[in-house]
Protein backbone atom coordinates (compact mmCIF):
# COMPACT_ATOMS: atom_id res chain seq x y z
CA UNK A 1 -22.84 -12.19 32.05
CA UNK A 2 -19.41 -10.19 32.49
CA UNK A 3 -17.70 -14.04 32.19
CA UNK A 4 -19.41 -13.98 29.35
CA UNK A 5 -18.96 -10.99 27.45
CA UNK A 6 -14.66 -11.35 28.08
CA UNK A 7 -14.92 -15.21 26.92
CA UNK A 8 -16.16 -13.77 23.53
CA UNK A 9 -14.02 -11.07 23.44
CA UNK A 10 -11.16 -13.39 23.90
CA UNK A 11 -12.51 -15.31 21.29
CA UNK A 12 -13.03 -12.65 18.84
CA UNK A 13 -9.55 -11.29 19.38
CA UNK A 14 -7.77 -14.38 19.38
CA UNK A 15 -9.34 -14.56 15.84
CA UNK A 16 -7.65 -11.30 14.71
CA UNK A 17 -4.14 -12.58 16.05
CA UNK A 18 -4.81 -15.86 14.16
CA UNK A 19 -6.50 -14.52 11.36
CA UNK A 20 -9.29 -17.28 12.03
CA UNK A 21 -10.47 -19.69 14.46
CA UNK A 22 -9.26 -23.56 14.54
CA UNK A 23 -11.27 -26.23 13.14
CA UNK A 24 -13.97 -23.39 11.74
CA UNK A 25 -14.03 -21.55 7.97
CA UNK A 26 -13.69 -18.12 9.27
CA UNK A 27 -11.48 -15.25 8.40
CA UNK A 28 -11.51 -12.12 10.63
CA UNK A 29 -14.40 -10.50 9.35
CA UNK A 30 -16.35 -14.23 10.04
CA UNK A 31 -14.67 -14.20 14.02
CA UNK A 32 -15.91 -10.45 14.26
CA UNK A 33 -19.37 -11.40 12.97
CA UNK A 34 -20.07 -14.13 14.76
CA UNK A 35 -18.52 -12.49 17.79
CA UNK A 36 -21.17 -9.66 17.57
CA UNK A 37 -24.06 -13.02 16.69
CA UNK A 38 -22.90 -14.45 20.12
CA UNK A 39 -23.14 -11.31 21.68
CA UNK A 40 -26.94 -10.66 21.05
CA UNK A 41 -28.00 -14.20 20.73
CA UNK A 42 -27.13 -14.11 24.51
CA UNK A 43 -28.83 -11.17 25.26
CA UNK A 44 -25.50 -9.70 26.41
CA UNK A 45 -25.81 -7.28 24.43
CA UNK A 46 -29.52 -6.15 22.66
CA UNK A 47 -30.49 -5.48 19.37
CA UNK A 48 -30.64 -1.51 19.93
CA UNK A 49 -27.72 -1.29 21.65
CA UNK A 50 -26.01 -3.59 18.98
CA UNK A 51 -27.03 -1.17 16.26
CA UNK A 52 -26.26 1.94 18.47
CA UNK A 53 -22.37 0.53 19.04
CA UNK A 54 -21.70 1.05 15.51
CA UNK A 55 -20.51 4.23 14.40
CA UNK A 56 -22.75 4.83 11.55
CA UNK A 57 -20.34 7.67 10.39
CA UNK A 58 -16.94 6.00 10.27
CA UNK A 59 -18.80 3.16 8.04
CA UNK A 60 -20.54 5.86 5.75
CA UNK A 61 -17.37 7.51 4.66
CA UNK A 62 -15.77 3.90 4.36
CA UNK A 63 -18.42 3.03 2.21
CA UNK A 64 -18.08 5.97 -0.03
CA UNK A 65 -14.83 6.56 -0.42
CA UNK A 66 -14.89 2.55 -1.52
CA UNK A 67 -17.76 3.55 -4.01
CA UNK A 68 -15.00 6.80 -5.75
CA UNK A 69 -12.20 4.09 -5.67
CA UNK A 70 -14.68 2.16 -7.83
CA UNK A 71 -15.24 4.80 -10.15
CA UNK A 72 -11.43 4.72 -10.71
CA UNK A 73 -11.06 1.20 -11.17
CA UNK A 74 -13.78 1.25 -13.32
CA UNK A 75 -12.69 3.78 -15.46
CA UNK A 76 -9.83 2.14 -16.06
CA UNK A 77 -7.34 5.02 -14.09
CA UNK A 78 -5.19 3.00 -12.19
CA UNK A 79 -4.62 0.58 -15.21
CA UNK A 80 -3.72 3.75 -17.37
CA UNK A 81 -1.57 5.08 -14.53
CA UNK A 82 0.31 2.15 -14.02
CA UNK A 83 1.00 1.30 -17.22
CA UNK A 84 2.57 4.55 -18.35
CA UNK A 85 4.32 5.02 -15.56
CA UNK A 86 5.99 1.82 -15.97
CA UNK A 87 6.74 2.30 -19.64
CA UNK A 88 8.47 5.74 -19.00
CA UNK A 89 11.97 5.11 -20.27
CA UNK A 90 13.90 5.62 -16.92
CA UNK A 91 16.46 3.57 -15.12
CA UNK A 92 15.25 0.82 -12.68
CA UNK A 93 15.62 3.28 -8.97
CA UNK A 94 14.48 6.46 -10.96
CA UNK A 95 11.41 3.76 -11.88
CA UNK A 96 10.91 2.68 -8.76
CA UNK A 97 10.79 6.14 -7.32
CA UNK A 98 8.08 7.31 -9.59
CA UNK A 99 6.67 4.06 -8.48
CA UNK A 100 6.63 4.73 -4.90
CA UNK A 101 5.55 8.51 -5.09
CA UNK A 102 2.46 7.14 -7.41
CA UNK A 103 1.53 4.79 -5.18
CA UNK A 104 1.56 7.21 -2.21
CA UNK A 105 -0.31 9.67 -3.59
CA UNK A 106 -2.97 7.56 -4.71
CA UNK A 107 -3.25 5.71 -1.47
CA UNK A 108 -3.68 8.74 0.44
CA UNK A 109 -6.86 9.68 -1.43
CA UNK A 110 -8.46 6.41 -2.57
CA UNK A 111 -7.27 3.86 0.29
CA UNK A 112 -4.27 1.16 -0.07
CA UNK A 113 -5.95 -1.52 -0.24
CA UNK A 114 -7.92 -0.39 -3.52
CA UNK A 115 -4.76 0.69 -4.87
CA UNK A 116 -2.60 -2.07 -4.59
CA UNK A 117 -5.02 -4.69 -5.91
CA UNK A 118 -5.33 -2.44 -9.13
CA UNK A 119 -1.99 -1.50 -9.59
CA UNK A 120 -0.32 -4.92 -8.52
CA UNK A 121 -1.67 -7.10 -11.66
CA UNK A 122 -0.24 -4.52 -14.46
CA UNK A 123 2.90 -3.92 -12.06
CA UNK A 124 3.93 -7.33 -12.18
CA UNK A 125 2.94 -7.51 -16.13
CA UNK A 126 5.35 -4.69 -17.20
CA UNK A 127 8.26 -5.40 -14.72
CA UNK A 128 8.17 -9.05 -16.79
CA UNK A 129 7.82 -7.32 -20.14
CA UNK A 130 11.16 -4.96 -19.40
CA UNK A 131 12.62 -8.05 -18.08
CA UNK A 132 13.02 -6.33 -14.59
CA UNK A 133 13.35 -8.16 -11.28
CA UNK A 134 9.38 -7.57 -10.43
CA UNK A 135 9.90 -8.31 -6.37
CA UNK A 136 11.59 -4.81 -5.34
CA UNK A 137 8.81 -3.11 -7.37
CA UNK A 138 6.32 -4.93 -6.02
CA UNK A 139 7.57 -4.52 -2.37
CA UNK A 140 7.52 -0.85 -2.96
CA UNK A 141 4.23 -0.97 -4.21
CA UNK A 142 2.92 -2.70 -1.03
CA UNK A 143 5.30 -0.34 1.28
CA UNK A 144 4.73 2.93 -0.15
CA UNK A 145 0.89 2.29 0.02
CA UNK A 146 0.66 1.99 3.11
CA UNK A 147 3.20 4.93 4.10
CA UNK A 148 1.25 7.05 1.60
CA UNK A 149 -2.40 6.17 2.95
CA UNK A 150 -1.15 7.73 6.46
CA UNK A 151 -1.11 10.74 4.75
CA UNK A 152 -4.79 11.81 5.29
CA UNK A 153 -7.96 10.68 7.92
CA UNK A 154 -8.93 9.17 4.34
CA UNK A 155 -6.24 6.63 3.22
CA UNK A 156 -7.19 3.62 5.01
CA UNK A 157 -9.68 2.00 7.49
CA UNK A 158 -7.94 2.98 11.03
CA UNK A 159 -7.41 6.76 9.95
CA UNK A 160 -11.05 6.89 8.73
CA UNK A 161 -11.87 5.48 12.15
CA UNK A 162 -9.64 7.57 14.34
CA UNK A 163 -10.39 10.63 12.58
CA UNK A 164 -14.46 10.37 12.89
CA UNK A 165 -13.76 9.14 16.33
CA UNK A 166 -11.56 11.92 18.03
CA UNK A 167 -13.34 14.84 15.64
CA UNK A 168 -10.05 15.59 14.30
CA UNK A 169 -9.47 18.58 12.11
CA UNK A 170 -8.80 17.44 8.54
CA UNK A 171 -6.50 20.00 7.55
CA UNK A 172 -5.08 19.84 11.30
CA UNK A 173 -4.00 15.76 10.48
CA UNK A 174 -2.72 16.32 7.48
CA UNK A 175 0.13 19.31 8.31
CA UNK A 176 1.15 16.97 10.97
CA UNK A 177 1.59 13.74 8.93
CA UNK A 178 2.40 15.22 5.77
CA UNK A 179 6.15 15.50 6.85
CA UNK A 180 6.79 11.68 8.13
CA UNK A 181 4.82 10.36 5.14
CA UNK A 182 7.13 12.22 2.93
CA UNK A 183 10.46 11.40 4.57
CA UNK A 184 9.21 7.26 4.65
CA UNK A 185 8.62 7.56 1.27
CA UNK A 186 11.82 9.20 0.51
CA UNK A 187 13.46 6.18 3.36
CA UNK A 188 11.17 3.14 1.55
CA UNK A 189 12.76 4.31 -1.94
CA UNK A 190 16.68 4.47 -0.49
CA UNK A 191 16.19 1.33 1.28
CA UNK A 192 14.94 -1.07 -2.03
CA UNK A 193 17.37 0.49 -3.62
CA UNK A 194 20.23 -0.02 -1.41
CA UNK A 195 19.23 -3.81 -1.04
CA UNK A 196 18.64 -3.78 -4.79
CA UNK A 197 21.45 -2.23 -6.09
CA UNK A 198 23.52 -4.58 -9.08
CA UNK A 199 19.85 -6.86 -8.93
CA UNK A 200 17.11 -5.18 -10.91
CA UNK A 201 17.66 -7.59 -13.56
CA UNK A 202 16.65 -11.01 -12.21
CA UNK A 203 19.29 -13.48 -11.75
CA UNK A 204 16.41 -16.50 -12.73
CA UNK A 205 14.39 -17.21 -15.44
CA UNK A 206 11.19 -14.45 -15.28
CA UNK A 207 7.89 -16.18 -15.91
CA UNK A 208 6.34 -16.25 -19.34
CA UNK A 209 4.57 -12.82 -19.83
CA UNK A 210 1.12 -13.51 -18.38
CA UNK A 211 -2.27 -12.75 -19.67
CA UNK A 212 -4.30 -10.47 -17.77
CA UNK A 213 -7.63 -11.45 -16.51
CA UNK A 214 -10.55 -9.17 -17.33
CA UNK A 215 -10.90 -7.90 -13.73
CA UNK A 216 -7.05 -6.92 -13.61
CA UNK A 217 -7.05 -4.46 -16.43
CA UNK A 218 -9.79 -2.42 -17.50
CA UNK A 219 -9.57 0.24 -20.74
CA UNK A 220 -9.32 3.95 -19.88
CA UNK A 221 -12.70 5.62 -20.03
CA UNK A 222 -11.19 9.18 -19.62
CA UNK A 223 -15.21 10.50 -18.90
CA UNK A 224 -15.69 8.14 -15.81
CA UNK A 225 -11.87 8.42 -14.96
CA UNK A 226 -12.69 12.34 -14.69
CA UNK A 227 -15.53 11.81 -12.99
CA UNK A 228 -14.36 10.11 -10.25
CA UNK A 229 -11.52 12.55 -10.09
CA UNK A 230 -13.74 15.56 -10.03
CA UNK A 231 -15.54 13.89 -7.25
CA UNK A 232 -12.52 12.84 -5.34
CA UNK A 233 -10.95 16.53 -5.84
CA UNK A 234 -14.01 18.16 -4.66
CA UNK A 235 -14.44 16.24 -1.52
CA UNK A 236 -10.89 17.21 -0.77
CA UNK A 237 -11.63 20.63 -0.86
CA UNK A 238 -14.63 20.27 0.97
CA UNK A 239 -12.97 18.56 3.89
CA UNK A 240 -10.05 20.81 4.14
CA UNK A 241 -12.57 23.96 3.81
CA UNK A 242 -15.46 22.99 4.68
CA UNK A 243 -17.32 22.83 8.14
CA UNK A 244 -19.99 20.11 6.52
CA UNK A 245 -19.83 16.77 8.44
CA UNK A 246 -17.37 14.74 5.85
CA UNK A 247 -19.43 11.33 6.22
CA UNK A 248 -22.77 13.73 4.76
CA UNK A 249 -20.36 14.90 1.65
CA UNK A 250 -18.84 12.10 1.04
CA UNK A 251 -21.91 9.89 0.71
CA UNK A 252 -23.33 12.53 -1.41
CA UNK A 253 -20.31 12.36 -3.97
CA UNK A 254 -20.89 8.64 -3.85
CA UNK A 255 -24.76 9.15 -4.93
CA UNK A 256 -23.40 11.01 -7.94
CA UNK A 257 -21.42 8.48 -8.60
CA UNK A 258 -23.93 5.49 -8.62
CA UNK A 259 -25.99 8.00 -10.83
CA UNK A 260 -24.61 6.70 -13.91
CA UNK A 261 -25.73 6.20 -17.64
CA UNK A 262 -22.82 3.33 -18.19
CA UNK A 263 -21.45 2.18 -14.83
CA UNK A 264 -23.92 -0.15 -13.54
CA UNK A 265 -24.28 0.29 -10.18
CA UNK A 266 -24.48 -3.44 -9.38
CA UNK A 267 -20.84 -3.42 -11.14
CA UNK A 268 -19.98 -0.47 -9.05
CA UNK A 269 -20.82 -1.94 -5.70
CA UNK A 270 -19.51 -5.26 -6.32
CA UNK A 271 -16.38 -3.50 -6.33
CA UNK A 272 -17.18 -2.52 -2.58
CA UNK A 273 -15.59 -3.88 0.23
CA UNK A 274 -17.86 -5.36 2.14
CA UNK A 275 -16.11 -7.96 4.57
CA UNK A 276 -14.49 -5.06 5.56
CA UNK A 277 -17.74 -2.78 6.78
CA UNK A 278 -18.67 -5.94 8.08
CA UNK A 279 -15.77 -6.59 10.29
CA UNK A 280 -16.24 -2.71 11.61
CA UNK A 281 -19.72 -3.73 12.51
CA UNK A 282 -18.77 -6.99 14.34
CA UNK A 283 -15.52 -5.20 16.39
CA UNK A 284 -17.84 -2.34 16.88
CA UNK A 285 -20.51 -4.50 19.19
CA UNK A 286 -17.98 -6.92 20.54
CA UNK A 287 -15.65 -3.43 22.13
CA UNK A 288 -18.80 -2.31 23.20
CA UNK A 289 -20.24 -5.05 25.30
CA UNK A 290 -16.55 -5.18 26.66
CA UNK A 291 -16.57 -1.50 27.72
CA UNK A 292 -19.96 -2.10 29.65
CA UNK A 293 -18.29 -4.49 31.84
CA UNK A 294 -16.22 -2.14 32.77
CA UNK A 295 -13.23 -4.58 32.87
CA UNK A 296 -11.26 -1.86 30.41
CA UNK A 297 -11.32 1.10 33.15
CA UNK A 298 -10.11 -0.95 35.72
CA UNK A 299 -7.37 -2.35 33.32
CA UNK A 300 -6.54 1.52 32.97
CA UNK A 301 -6.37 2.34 36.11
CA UNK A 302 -4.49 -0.96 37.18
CA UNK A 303 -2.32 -0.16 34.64
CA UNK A 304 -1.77 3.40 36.12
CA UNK A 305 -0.99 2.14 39.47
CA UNK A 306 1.81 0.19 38.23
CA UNK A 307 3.55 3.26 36.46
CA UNK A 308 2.01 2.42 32.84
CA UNK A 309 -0.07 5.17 31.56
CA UNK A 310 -1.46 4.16 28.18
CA UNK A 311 -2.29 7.95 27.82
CA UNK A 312 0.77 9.23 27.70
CA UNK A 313 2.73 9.36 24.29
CA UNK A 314 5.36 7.31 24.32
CA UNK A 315 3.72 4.51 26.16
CA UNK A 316 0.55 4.74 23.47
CA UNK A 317 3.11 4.76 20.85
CA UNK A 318 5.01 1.59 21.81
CA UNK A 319 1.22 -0.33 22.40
CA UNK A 320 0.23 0.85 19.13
CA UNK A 321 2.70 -0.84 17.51
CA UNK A 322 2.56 -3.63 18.93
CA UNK A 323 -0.86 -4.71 19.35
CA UNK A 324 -1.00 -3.67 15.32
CA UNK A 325 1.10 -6.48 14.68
CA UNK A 326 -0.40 -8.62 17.09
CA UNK A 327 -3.85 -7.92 16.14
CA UNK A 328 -4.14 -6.04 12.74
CA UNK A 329 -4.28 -2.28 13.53
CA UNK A 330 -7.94 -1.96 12.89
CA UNK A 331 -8.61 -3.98 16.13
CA UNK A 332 -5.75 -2.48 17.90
CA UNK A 333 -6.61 1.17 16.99
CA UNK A 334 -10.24 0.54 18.08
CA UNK A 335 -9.02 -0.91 22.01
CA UNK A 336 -6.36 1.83 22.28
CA UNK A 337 -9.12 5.10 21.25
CA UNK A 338 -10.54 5.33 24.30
CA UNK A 339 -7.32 6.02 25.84
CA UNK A 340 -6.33 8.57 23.24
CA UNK A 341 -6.59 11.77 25.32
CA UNK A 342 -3.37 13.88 24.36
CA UNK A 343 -3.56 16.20 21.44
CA UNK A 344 -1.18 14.05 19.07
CA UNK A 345 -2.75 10.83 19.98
CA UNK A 346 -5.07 11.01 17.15
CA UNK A 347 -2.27 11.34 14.62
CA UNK A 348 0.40 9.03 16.83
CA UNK A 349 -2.63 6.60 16.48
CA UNK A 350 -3.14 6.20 12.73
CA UNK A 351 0.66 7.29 12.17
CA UNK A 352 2.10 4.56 14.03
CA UNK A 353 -0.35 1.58 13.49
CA UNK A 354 -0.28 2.67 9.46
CA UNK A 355 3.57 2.34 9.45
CA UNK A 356 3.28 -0.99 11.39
CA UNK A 357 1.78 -2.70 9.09
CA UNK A 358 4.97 -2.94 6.84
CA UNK A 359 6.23 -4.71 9.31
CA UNK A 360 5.66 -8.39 8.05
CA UNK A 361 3.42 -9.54 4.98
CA UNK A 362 0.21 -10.46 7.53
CA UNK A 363 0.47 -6.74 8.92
CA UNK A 364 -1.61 -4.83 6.17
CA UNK A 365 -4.47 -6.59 3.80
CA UNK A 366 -2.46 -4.06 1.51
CA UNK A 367 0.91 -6.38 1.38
CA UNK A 368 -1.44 -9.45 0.91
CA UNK A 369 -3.02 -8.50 -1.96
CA UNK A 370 0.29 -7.76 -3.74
CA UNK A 371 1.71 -11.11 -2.72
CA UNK A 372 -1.53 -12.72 -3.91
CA UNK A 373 -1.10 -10.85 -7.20
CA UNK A 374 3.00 -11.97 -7.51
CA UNK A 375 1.98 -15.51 -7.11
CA UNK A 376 -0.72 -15.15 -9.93
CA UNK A 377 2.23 -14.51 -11.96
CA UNK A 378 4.62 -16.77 -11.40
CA UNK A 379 6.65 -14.49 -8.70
CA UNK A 380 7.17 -15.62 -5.40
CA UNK A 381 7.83 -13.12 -2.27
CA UNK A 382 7.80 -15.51 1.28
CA UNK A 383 7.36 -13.86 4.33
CA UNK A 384 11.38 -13.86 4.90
CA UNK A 385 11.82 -11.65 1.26
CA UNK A 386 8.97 -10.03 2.25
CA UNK A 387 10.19 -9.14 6.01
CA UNK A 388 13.99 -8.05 4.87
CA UNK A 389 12.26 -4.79 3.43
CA UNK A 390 9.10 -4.56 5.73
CA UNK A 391 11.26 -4.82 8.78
CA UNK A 392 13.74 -2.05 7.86
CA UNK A 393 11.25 0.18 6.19
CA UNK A 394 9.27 0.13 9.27
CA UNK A 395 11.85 0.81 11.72
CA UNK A 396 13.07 3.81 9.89
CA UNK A 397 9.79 5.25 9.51
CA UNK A 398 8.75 4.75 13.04
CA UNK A 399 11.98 6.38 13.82
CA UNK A 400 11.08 9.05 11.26
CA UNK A 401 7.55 9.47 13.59
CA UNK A 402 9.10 9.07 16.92
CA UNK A 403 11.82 12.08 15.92
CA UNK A 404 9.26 14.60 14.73
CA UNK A 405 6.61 13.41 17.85
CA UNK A 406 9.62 14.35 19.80
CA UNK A 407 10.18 17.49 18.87
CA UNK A 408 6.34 18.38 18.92
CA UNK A 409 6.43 17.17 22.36
């Protein structure tokens, strides 16, 4: 059965490096899924011990946090946002800063992934309308969401699981990332605008000034807008204050939520994303049946003998980085947490695998959805435009992280 169990997990991780499987209609959530199908169908794994592998925490606060963003969607707050920020009468970098401390802000609190497919759309719409080259915007976007949703244990999938996982102390996390965020912000904005600089006009013709679709732009409604805001505001004073376990507060501010005399709550969980819960689930039962086998201790130790001890900082800093670009950091962060025993592993963890996923355009969901949304409009970022910002923004925040780790060392 242990020949088993590692074929599948091959199988399921050779789906995350691909992003599929050859020859099948699966993305990564579908590989993860059927990994987990496999798994039980087999008996290698039963039912109850399937539905005890998942950590029924991490995927409650997912859930709700995905239910607020919702509420702001809804509500029409990112729309509003967007679209006064980007008719504030400023120059192109001052624009683009406002841009990227926006984006970070919001990502931290409401996840990157939400963010960028709101903001993206009305982004692209405005940049056209001032006749602005829309790509270093919409790089920044992409960037500074995912710099800004390391910021708390709430900004994006691998913090939520890390944080839940290792019981770290919300307020804890976010003194010790708040500094690195900041300064890869502040390194994201210098280095667009250094590459930028003499080109935030476009040199060819900008696209005709699209039409939004429905789905892209909704009206403020400044009741739900403040609703979800008053939710979102209370939960962060709950979890920075608060001794209440944050997966039982945050599903209650998502009941509240749902409660709603306009919002349908059909509308308000179709906005949920479930492929991703899903792909939690699936990864959840496949890295258990693994650790059963115990092929991942011996690894370890192996590992140990030959001088390579995935424990200590810097070597769990270099694999975290990697594997999130080999992988997708989700996957990555879940093999590397049971070997996250120092006291800063938990924030090297979702630190370095956040900032990794700048790296190229397949790194972060977050820099596909804003490439999906540029080609929607006429704009085209490859993965070379695409990788001569995410490869320099990433190396100078990683250096950022590595020189502060350092000195906390």
């Amino acid at each position: 059965m242990t020949t088993t169990i590692l074929a599948i997990f091959a199988l399921v991780y050779l789906g995350m490096i691909l992003g599929g499987l050859p020859f099948l209609q699966l993305d990564r959530t579908g590989v993860a899924l059927l990994g987990a199908i496999a798994l039980i169908s087999l008996d290698a794994v039963s039912l109850q011990d399937a539905v005890a592998a998942v950590h029924l925490p991490t995927v409650i606060l997912l859930f709700s946090f995905m239910v607020v963003s919702a509420q702001m969607r809804l509500g029409g707050f990112y729309s509003w946002a967007t679209r006064g920020m980007a008719n504030l009468p400023v120059s192109p970098p001052w624009l683009l800063g406002l841009l990227i401390l926006m984006s970070g802000a919001l990502s931290a609190v409401f996840s990157n992934d939400i963010v960028c497919l709101a903001v993206a759309p009305i982004l692209a719409e405005a940049c056209i309308r001032r006749q602005l080259n829309p790509v270093p915007f919409l790089l920044g976007l992409a960037c500074a969401a995912n710099i800004g949703s390391a910021a708390t244990l709430i900004g994006n999938p691998q913090n939520i699981l890390i944080g839940q996982t290792l019981q770290l102390s919300f307020a804890g996390y976010l003194q010790q990332a708040m500094l690195p965020v900041l300064l890869g912000l502040a390194a994201c904005w210098a280095i667009i605008c250094w590459q930028s600089r003499g080109n935030w006009q476009s040199s060819a013709p900008l696209p005709a000034t699209p039409q939004l679709r429905s789905s892209d732009e909704q009206a403020l409604d400044r009741w739900q807008s403040l609703k979800g805001l008053a939710v979102a505001a209370a939960l962060l004073g709950l979890f920075l204050f608060s001794p209440l376990p944050h997966e039982q507060l945050a599903l209650t501010g998502a009941g509240l939520l749902l409660m709603s005399r306009k919002l349908h709550s059909a509308r308000m969980l179709g906005l949920v994303d479930w492929e991703v819960l899903v792909l939690f689930a699936g990864l959840f039962v496949v890295n258990h049946a693994l650790q059963g086998t115990g092929l991942p201790a011996t690894a370890v130790a192996w590992l140990a003998a030959q001088g390579v001890q995935l424990s200590e900082p810097w070597t769990l800093f270099g694999a975290t980085f990697v594997l999130s670009n080999i992988i997708s950091n989700v996957p990555a962060v879940m093999l590397l947490l049971p070997v996250a025993s120092h006291e800063l592993a938990g924030s090297m963890l979702a630190l370095v695998s956040t900032m990794a996923g700048n790296l190229l355009i397949v790194g972060s969901i977050a820099n596909i959805l804003v490439v999906d949304a540029a080609a929607r409009h006429g704009i085209q970022i490859d993965w070379r435009r695409h990788a001569r910002v995410g490869i320099p923004v990433t190396l100078a925040t990683l250096l950022i992280c590595a020189a502060i780790f350092a000195l906390r060392l």
